[in-house]
Protein backbone atom coordinates (compact mmCIF):
# COMPACT_ATOMS: atom_id res chain seq x y z
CA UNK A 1 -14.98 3.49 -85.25
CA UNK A 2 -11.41 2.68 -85.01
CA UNK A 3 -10.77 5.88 -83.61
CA UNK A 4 -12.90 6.04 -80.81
CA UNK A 5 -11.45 2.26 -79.98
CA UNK A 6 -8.30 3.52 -79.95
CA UNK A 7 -9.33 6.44 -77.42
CA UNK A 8 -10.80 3.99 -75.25
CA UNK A 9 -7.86 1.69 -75.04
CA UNK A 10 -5.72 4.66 -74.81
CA UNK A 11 -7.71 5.98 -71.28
CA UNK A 12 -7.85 2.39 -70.20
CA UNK A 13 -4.25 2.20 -70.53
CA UNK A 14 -3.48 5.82 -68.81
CA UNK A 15 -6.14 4.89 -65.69
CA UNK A 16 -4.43 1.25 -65.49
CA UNK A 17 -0.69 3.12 -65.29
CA UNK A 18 -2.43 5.59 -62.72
CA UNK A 19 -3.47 2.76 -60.50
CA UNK A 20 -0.23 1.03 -60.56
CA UNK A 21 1.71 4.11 -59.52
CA UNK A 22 -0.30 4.71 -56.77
CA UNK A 23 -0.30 1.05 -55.62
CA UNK A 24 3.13 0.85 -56.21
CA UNK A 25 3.81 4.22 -53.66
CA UNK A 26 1.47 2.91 -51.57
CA UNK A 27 3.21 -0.20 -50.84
CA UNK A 28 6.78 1.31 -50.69
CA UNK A 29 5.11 3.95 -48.69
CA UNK A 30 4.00 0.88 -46.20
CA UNK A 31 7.58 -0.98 -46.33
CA UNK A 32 8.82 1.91 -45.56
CA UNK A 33 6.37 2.02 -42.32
CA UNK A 34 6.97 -1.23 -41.93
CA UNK A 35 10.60 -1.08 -40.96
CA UNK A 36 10.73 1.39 -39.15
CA UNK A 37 8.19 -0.07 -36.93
CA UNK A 38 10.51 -3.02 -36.70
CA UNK A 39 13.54 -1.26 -35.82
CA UNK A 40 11.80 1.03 -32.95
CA UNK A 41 9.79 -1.89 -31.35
CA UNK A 42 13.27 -3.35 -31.48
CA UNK A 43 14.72 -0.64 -28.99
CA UNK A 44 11.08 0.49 -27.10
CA UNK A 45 10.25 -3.01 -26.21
CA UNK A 46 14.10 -3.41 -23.97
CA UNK A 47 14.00 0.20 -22.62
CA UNK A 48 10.04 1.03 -22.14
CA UNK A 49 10.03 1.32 -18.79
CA UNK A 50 13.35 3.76 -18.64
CA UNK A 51 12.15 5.94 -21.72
CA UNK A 52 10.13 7.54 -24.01
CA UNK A 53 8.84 4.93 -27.04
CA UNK A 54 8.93 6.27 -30.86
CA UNK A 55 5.49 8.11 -31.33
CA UNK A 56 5.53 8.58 -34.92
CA UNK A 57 4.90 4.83 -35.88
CA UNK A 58 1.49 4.59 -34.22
CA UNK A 59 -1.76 6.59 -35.47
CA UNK A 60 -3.30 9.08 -33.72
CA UNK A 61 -6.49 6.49 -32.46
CA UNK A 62 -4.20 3.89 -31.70
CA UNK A 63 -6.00 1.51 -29.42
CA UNK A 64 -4.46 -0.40 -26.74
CA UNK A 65 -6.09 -3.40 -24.79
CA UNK A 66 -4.40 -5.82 -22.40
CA UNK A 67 -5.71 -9.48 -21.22
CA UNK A 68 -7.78 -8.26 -18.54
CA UNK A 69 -10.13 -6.29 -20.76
CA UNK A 70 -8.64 -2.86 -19.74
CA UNK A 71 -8.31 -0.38 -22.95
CA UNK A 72 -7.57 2.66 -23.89
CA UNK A 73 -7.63 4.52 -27.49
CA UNK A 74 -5.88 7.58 -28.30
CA UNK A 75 -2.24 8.24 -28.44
CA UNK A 76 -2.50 10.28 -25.51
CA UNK A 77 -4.01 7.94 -23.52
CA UNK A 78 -1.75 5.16 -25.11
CA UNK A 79 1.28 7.44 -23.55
CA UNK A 80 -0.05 8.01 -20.48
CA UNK A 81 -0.17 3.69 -19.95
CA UNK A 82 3.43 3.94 -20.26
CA UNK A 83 4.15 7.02 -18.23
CA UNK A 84 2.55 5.33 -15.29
CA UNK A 85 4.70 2.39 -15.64
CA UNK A 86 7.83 5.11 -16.25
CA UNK A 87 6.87 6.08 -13.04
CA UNK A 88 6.02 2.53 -11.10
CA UNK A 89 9.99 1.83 -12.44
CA UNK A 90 11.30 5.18 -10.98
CA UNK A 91 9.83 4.42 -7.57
CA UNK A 92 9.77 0.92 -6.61
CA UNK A 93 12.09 -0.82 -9.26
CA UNK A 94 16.19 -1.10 -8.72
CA UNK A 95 16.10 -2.52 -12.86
CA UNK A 96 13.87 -4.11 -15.50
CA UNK A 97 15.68 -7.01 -18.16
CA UNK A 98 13.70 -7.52 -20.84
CA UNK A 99 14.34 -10.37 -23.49
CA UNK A 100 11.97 -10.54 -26.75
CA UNK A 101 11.67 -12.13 -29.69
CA UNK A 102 10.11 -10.16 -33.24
CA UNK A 103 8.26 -11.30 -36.16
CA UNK A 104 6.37 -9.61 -38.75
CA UNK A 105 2.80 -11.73 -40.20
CA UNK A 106 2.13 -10.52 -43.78
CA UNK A 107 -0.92 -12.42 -44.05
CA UNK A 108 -2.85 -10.39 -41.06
CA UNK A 109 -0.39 -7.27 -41.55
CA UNK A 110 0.62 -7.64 -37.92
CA UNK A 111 3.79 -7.33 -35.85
CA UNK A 112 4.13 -10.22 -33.34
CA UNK A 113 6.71 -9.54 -30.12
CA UNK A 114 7.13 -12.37 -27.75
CA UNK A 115 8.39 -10.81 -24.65
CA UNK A 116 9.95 -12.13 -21.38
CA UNK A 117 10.65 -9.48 -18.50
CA UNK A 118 12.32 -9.80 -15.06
CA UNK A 119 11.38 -6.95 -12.24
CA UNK A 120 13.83 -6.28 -9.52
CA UNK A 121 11.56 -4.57 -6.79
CA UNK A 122 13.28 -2.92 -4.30
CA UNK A 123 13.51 -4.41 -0.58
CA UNK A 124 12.57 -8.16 -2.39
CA UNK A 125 15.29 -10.01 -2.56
CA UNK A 126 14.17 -12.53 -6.33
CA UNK A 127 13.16 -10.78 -9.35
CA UNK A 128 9.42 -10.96 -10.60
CA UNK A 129 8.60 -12.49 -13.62
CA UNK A 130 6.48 -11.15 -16.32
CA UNK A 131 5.87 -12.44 -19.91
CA UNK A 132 3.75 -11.47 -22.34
CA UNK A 133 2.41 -11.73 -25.94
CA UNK A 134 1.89 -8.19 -27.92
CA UNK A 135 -0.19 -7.84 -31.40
CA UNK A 136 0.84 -4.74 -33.36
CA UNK A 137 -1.25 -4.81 -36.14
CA UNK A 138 -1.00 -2.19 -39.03
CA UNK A 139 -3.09 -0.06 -41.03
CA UNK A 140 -2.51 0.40 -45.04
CA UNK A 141 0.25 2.85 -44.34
CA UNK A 142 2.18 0.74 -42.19
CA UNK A 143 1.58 2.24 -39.07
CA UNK A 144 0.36 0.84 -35.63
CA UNK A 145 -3.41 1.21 -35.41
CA UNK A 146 -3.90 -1.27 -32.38
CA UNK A 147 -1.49 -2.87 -29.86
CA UNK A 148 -3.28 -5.62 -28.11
CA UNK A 149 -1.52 -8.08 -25.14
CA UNK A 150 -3.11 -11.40 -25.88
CA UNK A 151 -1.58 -13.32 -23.17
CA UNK A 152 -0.07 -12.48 -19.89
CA UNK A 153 2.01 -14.38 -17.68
CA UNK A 154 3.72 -13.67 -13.84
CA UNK A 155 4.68 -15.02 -10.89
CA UNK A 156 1.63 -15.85 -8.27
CA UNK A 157 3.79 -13.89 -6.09
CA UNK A 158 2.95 -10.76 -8.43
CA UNK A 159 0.64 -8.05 -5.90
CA UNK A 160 2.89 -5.65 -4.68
CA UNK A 161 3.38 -5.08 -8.70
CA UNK A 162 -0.59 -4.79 -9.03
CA UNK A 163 -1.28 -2.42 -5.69
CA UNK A 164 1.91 -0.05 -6.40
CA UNK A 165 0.75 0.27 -9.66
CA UNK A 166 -2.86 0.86 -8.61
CA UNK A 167 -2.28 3.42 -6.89
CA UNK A 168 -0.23 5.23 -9.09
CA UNK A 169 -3.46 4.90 -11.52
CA UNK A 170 -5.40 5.95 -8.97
CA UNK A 171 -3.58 9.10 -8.95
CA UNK A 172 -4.75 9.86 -13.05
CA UNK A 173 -8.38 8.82 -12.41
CA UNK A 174 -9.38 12.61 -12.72
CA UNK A 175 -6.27 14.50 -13.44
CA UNK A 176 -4.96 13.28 -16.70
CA UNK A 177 -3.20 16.36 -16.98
CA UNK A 178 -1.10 14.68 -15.06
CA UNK A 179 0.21 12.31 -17.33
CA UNK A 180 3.21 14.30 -18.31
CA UNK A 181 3.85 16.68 -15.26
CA UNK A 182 3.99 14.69 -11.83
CA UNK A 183 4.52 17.59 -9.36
CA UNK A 184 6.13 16.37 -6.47
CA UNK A 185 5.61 18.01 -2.68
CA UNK A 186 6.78 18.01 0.50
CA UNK A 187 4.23 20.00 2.36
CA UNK A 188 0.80 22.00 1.45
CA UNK A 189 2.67 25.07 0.26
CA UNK A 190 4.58 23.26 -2.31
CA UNK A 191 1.52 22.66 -4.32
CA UNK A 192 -0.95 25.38 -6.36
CA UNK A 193 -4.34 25.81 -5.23
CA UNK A 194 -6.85 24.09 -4.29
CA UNK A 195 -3.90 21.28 -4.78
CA UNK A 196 -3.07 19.07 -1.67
CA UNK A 197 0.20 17.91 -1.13
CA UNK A 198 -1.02 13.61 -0.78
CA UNK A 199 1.59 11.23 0.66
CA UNK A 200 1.11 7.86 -0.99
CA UNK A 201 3.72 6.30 1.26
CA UNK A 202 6.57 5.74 -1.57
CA UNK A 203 5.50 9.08 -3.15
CA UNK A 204 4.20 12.35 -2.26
CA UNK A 205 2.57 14.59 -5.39
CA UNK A 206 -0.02 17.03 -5.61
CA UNK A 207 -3.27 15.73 -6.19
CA UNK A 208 -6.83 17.08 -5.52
CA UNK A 209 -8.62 13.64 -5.13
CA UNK A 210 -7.13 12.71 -1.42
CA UNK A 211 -4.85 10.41 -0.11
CA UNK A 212 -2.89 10.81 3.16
CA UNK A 213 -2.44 14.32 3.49
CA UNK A 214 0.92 14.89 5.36
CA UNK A 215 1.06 17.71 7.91
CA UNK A 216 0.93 21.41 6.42
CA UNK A 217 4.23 21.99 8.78
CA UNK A 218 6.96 20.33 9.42
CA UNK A 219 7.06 18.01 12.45
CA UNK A 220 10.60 19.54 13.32
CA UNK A 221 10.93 22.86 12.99
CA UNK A 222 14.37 24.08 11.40
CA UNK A 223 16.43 26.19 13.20
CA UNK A 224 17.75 29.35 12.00
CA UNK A 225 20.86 30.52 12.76
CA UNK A 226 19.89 34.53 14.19
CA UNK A 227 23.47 36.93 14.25
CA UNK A 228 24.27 38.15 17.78
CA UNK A 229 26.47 41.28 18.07
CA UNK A 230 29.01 41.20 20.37
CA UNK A 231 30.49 44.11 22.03
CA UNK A 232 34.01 44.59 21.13
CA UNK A 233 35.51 46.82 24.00
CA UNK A 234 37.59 49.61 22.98
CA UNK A 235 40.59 50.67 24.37
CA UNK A 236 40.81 54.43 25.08
């Protein structure tokens, strides 16, 4: 009897040690996860609209939703969001400052980033304001499951952000394809077929959904320089 007691306590004991070794590389698994979240949302919240954020600390089906009830899941969907914004910056913006403030919530194992942002469009003379809340909550391992905006702020004077910025979604409706390959055009020819070359006033790109389709020539021709001989008399 004392035996079999003893075996008992003895796989108790050996499933109890189990469980605490995984718990315990589960957790510094999850720290580790855990900082280095931290220390790229340090860097990709400043310099998101210039470059390309740290990947490898969200999962695969991250979901992203913003005040306005717009969302997206997937990581390549959750790219493209900031590829289009890339893009808006490239082509309308001079610069983008962007202040924050960073604070991780261990009760709700979330990642709070208080953000303030100014946007110097070009031709308008102030900067536009826009501040904003983001949740980064975090799955067991520490990564980024779900980035949701809770709260947005801006100036009133804020529409040429929203149409520029529109259109340059419009552009993806069909072709997300496009999401990492905008090919720019100058005429018909520069684009594959059935392609168009679409001028969207501050940007012209191949697209097969219309647009303002500039003229398949040029409206000034270029001239070419054509060689002339000229006799050379000879002397006899």
């Amino acid at each position: 009897m004392k035996n079999i007691l003893y075996c008992i306590i003895l796989l108790l004991s050996k499933i109890t040690n189990s469980y605490n070794t995984i718990a315990i590389k589960t957790m510094q698994k999850y720290k580790v996860n855990l900082d280095n979240c931290i220390i790229s949302l340090k860097s990709d919240v400043q310099l998101f609209p210039y470059k390309e954020l740290n990947w490898n600390i969200y999962t695969p089906s991250i979901i992203f939703k913003d005040p306005t009830g717009f969302e997206q899941q997937g990581l390549f969907n959750y790219k493209q969001v900031f590829h289009i914004i890339r893009l808006f910056r490239k082509i309308a913006i001079d610069n983008v400052d962007i202040t924050y403030n960073i604070r991780y919530i261990p009760e709700s194992q979330k990642i709070l980033v208080i953000w303030y942002s100014k946007w110097f469009i070009r031709g308008v003379e102030k900067p536009k304001h826009i501040d904003a809340i983001s949740h980064f909550s975090l799955n067991e391992e520490g990564l980024i499951y779900k980035h949701h905006i809770e709260y947005m702020y801006s100036d009133k004077d804020i529409a040429i952000i929203k149409n520029i910025a529109q259109v340059i979604s419009n552009i993806y409706d069909s072709q997300s394809q496009l999401a990492y390959n905008i090919q720019t055009c100058e005429y018909i020819w520069d684009c594959e077929s059935p392609m168009d070359c679409c001028d969207f006033i501050f940007l012209k790109t191949c697209c097969t959904n219309g647009g303002s389709i500039p003229n398949y020539v040029p409206n000034k021709p270029i001239p070419i320089p054509i060689p002339i001989p000229i006799p050379i008399p000879v002397e006899e």
